[in-house]
N, C-alpha and C. Protein backbone atom coordinates (compact mmCIF):
# COMPACT_ATOMS: atom_id res chain seq x y z
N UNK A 1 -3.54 -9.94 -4.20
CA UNK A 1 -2.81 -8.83 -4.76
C UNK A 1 -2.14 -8.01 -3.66
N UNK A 2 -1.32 -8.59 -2.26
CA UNK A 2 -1.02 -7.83 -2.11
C UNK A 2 0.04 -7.03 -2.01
N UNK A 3 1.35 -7.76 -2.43
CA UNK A 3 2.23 -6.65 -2.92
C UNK A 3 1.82 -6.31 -4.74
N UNK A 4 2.09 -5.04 -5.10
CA UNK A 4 1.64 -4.88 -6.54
C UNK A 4 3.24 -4.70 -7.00
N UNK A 5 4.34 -4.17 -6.77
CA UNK A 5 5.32 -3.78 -7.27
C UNK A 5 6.29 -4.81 -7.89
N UNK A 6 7.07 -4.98 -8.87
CA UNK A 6 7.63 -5.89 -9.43
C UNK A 6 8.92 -5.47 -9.30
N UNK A 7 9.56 -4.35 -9.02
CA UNK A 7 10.41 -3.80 -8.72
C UNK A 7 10.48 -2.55 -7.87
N UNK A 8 11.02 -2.57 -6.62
CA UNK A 8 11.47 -1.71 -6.07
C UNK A 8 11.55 -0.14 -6.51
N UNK A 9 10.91 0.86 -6.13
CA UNK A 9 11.20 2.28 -6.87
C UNK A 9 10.94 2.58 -8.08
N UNK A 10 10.02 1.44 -8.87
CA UNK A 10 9.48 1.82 -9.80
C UNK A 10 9.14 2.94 -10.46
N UNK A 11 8.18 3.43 -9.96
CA UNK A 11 7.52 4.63 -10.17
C UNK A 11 8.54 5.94 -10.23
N UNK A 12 9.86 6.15 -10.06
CA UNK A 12 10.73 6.63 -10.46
C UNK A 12 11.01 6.99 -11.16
N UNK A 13 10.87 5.64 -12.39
CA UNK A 13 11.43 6.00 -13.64
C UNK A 13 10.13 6.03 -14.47
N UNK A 14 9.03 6.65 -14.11
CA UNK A 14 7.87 6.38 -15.21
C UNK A 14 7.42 8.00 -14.81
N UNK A 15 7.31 8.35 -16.31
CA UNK A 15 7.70 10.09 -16.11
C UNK A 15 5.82 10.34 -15.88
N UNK A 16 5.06 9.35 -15.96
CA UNK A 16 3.95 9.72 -15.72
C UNK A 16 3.55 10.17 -14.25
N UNK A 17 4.53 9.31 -13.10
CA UNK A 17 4.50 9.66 -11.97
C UNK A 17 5.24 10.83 -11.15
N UNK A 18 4.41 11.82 -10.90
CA UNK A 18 5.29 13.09 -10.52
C UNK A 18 5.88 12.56 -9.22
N UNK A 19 7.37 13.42 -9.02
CA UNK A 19 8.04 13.41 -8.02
C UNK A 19 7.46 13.67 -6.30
N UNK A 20 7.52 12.80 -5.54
CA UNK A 20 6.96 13.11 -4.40
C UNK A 20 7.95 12.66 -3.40
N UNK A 21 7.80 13.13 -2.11
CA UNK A 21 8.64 12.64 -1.11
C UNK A 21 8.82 11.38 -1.19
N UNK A 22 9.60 9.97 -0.98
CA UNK A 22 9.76 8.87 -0.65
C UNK A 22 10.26 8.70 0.09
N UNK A 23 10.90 9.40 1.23
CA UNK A 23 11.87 8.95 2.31
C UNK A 23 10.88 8.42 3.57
N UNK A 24 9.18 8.90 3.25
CA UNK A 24 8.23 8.60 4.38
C UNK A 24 7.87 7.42 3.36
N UNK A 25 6.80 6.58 4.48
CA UNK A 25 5.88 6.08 3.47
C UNK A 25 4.96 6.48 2.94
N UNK A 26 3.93 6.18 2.30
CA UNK A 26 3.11 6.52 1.46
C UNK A 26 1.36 6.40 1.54
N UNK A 27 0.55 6.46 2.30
CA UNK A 27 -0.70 5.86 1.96
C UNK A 27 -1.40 6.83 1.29
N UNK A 28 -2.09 6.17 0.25
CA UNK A 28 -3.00 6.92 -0.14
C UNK A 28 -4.20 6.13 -0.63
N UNK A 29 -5.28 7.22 -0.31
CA UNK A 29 -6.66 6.70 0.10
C UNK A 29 -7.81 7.37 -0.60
N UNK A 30 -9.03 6.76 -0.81
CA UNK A 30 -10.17 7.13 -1.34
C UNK A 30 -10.48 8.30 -0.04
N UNK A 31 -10.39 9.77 -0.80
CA UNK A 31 -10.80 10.75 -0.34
C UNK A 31 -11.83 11.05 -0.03
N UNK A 32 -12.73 10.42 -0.81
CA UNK A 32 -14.09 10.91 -0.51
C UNK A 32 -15.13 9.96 0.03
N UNK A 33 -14.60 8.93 0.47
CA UNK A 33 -15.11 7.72 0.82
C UNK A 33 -14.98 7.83 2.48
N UNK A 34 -16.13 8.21 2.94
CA UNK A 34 -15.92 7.99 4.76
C UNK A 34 -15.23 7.36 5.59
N UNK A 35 -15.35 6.16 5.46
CA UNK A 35 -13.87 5.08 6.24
C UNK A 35 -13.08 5.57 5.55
N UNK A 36 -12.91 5.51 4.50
CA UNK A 36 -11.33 5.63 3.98
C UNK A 36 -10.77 7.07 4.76
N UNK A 37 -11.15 8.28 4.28
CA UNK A 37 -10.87 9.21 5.04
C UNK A 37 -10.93 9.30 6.74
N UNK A 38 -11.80 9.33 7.00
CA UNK A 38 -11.72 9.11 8.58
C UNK A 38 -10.72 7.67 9.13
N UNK A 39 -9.95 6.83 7.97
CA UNK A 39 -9.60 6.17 9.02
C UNK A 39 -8.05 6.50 8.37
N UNK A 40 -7.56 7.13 7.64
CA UNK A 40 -6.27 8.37 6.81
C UNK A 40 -6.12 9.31 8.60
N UNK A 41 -7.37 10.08 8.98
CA UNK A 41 -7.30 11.20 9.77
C UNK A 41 -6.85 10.40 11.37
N UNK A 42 -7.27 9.25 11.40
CA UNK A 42 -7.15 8.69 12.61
C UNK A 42 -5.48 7.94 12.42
N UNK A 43 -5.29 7.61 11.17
CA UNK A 43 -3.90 7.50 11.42
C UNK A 43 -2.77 8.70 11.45
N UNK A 44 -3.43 9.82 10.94
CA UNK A 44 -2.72 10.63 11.08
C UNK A 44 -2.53 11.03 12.81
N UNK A 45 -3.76 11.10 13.15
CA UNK A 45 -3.30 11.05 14.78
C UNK A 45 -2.72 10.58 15.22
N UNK A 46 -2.67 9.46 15.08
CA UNK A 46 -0.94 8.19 16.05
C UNK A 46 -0.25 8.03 15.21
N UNK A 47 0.01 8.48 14.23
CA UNK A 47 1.26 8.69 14.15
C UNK A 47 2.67 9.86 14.37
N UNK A 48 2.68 10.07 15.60
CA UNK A 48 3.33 10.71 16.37
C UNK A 48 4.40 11.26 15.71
N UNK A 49 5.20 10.46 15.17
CA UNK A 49 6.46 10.82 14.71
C UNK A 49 6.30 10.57 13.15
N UNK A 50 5.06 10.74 12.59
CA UNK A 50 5.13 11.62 11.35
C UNK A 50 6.25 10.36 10.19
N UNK A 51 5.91 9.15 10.06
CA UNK A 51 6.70 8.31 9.11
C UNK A 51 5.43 8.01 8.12
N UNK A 52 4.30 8.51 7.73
CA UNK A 52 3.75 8.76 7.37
C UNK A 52 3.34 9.50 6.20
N UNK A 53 3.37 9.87 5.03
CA UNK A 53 2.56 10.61 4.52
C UNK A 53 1.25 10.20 3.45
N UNK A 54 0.42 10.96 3.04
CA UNK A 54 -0.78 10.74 2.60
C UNK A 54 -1.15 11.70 1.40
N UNK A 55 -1.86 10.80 0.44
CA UNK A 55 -2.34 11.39 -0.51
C UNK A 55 -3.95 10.51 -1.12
N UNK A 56 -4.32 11.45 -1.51
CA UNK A 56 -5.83 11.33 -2.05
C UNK A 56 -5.62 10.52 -3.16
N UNK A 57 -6.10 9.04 -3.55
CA UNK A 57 -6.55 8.72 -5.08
C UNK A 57 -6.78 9.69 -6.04
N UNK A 58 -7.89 10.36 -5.42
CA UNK A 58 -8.49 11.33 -6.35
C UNK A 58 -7.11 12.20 -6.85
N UNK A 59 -6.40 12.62 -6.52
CA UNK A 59 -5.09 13.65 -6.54
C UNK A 59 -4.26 13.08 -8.12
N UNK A 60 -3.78 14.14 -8.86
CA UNK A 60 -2.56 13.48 -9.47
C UNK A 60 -1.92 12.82 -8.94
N UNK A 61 -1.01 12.66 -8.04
CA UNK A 61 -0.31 11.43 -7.47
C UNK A 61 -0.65 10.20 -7.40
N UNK A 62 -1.42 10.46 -6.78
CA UNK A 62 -2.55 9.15 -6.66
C UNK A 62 -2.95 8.59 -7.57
N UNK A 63 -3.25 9.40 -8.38
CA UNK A 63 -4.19 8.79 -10.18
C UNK A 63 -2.79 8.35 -10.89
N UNK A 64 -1.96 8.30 -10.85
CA UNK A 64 -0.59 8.29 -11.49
C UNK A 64 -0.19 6.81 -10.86
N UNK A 65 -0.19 6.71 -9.44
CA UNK A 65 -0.14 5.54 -8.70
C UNK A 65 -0.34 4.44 -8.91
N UNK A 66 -1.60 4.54 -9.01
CA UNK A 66 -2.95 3.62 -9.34
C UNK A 66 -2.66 2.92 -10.97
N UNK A 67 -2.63 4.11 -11.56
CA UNK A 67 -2.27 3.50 -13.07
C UNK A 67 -1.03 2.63 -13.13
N UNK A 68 0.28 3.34 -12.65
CA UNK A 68 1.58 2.64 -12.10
C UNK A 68 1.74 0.78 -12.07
N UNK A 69 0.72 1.26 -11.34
CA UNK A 69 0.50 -0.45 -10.20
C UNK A 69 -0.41 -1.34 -11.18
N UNK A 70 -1.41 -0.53 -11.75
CA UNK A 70 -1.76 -1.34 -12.09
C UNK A 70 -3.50 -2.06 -11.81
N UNK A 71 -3.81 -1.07 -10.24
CA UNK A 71 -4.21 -1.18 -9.23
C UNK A 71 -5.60 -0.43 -9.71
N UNK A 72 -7.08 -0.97 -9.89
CA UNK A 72 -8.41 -0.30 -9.60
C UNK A 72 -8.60 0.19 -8.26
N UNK A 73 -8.99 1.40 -8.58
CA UNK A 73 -9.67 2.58 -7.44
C UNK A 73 -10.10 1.99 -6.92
N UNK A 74 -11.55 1.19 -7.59
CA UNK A 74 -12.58 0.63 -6.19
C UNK A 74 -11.79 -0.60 -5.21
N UNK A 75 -10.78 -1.12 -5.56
CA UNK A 75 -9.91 -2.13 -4.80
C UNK A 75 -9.46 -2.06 -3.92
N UNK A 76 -8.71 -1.33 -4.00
CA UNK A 76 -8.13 -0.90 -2.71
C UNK A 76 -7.72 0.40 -2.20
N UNK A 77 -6.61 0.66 -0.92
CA UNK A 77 -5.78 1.80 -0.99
C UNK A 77 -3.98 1.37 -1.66
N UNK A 78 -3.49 2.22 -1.72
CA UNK A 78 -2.16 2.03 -1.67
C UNK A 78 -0.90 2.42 -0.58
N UNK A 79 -0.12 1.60 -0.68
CA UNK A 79 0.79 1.27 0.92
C UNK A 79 1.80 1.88 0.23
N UNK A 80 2.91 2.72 -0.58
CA UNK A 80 4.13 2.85 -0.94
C UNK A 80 5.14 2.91 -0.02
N UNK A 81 6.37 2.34 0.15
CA UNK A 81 7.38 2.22 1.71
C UNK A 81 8.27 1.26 0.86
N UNK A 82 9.17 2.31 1.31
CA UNK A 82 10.97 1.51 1.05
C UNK A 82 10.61 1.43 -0.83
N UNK A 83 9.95 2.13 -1.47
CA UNK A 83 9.84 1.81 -2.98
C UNK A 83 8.80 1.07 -3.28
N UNK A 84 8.39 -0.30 -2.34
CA UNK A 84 7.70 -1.27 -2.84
C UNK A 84 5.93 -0.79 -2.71
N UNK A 85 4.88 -1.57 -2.98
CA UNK A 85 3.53 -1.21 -2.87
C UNK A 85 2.77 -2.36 -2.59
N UNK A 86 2.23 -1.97 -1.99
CA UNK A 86 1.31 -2.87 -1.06
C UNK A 86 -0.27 -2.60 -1.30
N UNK A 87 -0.87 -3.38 -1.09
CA UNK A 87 -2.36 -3.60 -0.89
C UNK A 87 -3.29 -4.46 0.25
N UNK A 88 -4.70 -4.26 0.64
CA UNK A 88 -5.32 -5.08 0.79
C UNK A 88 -4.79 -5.13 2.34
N UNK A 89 -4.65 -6.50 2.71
CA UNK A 89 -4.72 -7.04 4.13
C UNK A 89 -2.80 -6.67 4.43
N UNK A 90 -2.17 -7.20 3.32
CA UNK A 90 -0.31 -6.85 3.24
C UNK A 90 -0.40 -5.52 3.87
N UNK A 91 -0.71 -4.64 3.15
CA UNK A 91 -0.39 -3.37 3.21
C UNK A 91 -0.54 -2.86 4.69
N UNK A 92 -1.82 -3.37 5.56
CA UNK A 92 -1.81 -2.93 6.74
C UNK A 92 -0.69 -3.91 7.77
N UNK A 93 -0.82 -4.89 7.58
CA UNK A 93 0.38 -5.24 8.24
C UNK A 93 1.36 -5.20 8.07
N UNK A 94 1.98 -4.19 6.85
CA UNK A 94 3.33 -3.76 6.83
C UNK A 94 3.23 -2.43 7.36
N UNK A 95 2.11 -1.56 7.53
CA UNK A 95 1.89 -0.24 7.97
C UNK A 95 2.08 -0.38 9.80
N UNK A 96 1.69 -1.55 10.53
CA UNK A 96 1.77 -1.88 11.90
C UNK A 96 3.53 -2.13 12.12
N UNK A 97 4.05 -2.71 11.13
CA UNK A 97 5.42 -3.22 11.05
C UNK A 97 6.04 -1.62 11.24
N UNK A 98 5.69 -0.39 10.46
CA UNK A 98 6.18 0.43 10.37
C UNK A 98 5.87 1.60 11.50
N UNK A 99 4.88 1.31 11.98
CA UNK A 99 4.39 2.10 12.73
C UNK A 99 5.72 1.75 14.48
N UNK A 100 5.65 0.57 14.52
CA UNK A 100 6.32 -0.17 16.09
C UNK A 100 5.33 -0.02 17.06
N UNK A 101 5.84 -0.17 18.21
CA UNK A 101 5.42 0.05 19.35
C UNK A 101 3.69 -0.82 19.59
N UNK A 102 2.71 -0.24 20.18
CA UNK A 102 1.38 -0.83 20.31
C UNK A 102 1.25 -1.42 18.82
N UNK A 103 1.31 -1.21 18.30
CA UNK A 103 0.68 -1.42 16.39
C UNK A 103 1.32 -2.93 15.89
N UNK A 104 2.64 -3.43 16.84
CA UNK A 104 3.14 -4.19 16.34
C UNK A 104 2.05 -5.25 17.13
N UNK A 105 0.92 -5.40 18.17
CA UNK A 105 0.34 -6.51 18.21
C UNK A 105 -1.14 -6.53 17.46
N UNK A 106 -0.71 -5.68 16.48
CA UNK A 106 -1.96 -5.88 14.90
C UNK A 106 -1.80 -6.77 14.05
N UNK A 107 -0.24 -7.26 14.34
CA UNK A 107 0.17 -7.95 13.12
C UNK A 107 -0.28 -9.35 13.64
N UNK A 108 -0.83 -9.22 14.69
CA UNK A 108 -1.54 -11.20 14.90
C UNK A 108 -2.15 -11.35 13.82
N UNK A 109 -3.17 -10.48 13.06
CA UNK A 109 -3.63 -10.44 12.17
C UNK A 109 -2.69 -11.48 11.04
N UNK A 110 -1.36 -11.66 11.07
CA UNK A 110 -0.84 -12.15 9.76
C UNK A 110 -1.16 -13.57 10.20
N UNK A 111 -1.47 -14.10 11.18
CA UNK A 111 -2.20 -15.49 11.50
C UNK A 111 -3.05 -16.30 10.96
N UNK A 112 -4.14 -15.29 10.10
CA UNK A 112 -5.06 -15.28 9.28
C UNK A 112 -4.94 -15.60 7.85
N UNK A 113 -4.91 -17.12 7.66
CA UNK A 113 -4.58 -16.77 5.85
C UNK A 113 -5.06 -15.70 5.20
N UNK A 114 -3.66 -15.07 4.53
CA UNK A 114 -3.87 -14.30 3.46
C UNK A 114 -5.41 -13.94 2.66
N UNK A 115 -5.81 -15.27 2.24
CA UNK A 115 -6.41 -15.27 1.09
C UNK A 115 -8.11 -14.37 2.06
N UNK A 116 -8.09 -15.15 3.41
CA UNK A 116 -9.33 -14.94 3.83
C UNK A 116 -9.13 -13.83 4.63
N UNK A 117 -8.11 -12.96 4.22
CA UNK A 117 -8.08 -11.75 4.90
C UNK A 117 -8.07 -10.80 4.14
N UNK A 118 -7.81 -11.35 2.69
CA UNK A 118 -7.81 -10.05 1.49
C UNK A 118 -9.36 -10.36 1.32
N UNK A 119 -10.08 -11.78 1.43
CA UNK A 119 -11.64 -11.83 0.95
C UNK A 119 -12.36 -10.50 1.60
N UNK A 120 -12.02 -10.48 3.25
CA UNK A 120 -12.77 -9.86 3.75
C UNK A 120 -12.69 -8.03 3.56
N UNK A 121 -11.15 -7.86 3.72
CA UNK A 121 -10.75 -6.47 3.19
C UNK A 121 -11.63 -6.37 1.47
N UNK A 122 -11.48 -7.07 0.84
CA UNK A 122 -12.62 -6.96 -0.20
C UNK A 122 -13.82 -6.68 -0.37
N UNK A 123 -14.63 -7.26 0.53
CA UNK A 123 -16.28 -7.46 0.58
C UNK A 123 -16.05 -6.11 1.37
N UNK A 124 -15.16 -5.32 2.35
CA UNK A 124 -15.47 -4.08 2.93
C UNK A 124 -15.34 -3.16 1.94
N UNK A 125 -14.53 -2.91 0.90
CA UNK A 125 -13.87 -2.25 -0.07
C UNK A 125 -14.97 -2.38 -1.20
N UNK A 126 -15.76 -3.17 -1.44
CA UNK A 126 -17.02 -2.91 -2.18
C UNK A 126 -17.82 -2.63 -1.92
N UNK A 127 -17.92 -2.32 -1.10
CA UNK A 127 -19.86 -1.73 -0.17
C UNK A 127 -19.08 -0.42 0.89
N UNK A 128 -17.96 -0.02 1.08
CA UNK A 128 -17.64 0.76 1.26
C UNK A 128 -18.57 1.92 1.48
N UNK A 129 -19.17 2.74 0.18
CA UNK A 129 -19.94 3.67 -0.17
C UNK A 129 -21.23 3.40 0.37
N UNK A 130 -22.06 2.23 0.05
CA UNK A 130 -23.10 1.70 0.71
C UNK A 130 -23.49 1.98 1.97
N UNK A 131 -22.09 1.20 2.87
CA UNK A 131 -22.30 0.67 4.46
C UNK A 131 -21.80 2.43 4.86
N UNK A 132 -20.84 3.10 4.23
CA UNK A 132 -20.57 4.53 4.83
C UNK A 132 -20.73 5.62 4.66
N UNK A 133 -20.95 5.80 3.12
CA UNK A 133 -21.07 6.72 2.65
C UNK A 133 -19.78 7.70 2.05
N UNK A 134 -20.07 8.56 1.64
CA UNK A 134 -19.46 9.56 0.78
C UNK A 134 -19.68 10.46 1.51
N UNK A 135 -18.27 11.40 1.55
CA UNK A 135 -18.23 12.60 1.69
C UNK A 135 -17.60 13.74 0.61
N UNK A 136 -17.90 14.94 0.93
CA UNK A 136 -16.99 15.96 0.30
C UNK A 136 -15.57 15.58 0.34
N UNK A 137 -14.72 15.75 -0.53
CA UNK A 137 -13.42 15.61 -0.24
C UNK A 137 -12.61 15.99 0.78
N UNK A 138 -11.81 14.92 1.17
CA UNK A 138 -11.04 15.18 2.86
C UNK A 138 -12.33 15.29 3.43
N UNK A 139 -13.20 15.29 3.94
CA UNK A 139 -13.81 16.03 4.79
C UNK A 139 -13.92 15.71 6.21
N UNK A 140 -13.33 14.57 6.89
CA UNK A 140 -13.02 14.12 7.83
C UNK A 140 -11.55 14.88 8.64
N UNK A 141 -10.85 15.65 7.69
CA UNK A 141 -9.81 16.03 8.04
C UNK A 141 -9.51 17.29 8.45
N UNK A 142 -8.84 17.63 9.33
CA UNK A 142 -8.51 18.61 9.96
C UNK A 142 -7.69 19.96 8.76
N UNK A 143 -7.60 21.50 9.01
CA UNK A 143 -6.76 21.42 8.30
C UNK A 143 -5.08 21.12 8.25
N UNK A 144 -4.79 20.65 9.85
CA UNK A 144 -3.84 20.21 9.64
C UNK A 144 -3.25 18.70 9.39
N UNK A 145 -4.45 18.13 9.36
CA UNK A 145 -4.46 16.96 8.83
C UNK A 145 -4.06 17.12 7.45
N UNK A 146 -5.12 17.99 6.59
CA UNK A 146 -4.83 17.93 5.48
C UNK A 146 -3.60 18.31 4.86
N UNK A 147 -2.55 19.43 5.60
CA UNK A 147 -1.22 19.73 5.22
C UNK A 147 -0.44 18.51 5.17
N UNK A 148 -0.62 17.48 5.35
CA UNK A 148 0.08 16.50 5.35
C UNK A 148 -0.24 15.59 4.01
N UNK A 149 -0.86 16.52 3.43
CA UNK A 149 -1.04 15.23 1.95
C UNK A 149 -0.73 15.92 1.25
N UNK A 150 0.10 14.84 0.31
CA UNK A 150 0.99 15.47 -0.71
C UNK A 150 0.50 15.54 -2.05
């Protein structure tokens, strides 16, 4: 699953999804889920020049997203960029694609069949909570981390 979008800019025309910036990309992430957040806050750090933005699952946006796509919470995060949506193992190697510079030698990673790279992004994405735990919402995040989610 890992592009979800069937068309480009979808979520546009589906009045369930409120209006949000699109000119950045998009991740949005299990808020209250430790990796997930702490690893939202650590990208917010390198990303220097801010092509980036972020929103919580938990959030209207997010819950709007999710439904959109099509996409279960416990599955994954979501990648939105250039319109399209991403998941899973895709999504980060289109996030390295977008990022440039050092990030572009992440994408060795696409070396890796697909299939046994979404298995493993899977088996992390279900024990998630288990292996990390839960936090308060954002709680890994700065508050200027958090001004950055939409």
């Amino acid at each position: 699953m890992p592009e979800v979008s069937a068309k480009a800019y979808s979520y546009r025309s589906d009045p369930a999804v409120p209006a949000f910036d699109d000119s950045r990309a998009l991740f949005v992430f299990d808020g209250v889920c430790v990796l997930c957040s702490g690893g939202a806050a650590w990208l917010m750090r390198f990303d220097r020049r801010s092509r980036v933005n972020f929103a919580s699952m938990q959030g209207t946006l997010g819950q709007a997203l999710y439904r959109h796509y099509g996409v279960k919470p416990d599955e994954s995060y979501l990648l939105i960029m250039n319109g399209r949506a991403f998941t899973a193992s895709r999504g980060y190697l289109e996030l390295c694609a977008l990022m440039g510079g050092a990030w572009h030698l992440l994408r060795v990673g696409a070396l890796i069949p697909e299939r046994w790279r979404d298995a493993l992004y899977a088996s992390i994405a279900r024990n998630r909570y288990r292996w990390f735990g839960r936090a308060e919402y954002c709680a890994r995040l700065t508050p200027e981390q958090r001004a950055r989610l939409l």
